[in-house]
Protein backbone atom coordinates (compact mmCIF):
# COMPACT_ATOMS: atom_id res chain seq x y z
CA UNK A 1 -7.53 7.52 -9.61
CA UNK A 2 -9.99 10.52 -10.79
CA UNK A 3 -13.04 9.97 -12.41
CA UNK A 4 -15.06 12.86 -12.27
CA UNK A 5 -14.89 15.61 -13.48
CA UNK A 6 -12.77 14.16 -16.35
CA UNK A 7 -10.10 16.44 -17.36
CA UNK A 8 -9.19 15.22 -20.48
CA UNK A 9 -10.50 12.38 -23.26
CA UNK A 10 -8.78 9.68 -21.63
CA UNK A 11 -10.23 10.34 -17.96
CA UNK A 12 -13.62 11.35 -19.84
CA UNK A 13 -13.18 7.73 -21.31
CA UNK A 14 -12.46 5.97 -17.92
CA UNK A 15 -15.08 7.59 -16.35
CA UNK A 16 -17.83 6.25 -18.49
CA UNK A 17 -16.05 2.98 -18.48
CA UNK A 18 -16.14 2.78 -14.73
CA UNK A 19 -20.07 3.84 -14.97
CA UNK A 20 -20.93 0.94 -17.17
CA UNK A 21 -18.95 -1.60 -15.30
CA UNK A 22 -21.10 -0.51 -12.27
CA UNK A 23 -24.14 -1.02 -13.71
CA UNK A 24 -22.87 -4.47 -14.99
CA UNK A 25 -21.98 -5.17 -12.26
CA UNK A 26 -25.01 -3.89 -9.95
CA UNK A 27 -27.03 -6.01 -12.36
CA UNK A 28 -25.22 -9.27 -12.43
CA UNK A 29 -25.29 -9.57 -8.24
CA UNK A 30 -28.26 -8.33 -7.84
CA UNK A 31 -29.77 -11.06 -10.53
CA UNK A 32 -27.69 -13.50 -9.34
CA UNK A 33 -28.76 -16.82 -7.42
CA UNK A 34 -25.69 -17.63 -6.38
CA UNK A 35 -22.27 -16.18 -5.19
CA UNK A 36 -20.46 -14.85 -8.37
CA UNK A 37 -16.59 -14.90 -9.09
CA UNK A 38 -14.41 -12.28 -9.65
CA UNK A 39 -13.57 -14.42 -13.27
CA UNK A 40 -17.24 -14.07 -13.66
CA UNK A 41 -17.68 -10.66 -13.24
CA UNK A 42 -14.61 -9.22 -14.33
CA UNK A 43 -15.17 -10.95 -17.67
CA UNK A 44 -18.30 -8.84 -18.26
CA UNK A 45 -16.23 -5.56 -17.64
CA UNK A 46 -15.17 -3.06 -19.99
CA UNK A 47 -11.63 -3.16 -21.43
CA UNK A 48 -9.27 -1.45 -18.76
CA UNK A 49 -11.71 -1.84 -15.66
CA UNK A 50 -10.98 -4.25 -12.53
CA UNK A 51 -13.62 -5.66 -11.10
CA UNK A 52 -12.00 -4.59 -7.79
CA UNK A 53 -12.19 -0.88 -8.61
CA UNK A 54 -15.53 -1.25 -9.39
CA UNK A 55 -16.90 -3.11 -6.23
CA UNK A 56 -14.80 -0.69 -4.29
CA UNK A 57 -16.71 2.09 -6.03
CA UNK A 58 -19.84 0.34 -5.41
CA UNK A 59 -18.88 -1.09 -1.66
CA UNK A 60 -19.31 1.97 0.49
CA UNK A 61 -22.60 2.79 -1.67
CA UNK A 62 -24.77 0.02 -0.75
CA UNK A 63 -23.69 0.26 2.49
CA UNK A 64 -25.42 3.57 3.35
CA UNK A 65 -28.25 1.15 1.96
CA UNK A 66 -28.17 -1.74 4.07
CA UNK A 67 -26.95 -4.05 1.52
CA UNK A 68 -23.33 -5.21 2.35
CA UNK A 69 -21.80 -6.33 -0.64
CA UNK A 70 -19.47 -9.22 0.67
CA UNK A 71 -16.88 -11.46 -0.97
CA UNK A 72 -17.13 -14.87 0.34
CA UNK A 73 -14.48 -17.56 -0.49
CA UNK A 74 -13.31 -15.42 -3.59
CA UNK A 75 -17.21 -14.97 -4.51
CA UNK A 76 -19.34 -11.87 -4.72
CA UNK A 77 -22.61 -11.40 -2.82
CA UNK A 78 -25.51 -9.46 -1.55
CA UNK A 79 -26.34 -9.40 1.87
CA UNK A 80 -29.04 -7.32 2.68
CA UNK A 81 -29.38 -6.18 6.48
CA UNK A 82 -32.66 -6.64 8.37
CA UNK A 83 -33.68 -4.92 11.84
């Protein structure tokens, strides 16, 4: 699916929906004590957004940050990488 540049409403639409899920998102795990579950987080998204998309959006991100972004037993976490 394309997000940017939107071509039309709808995508325009989609694409700021995707943007605010990732910031929900980013600010729920990163706030978090504790593992969080998909039902957890994907109740906070915007209407039409899957969790899923959005941690695959945000997945390869972190990454290139040293912070692996890991689901655990149907959980999602934080791991940050140390040297």
């Amino acid at each position: 699916m394309r997000f940017w540049p939107p071509g039309s409403d709808q995508e325009m639409t989609a694409a700021m929906a995707l943007g605010a899920a990732v910031r929900i998102a980013e600010a729920m795990l990163f706030a978090a004590r504790e593992p969080l579950s998909e039902d957890l987080l994907g109740a906070a998204m915007p209407a039409g957004v899957s969790i899923r998309d959005v941690m695959a959006h945000l997945e390869p991100h972190y990454a290139a940050r040293g912070v692996n972004l890991a689901r655990i037993a149907g959980k999602w976490t934080c791991l940050l990488y140390t040297s």
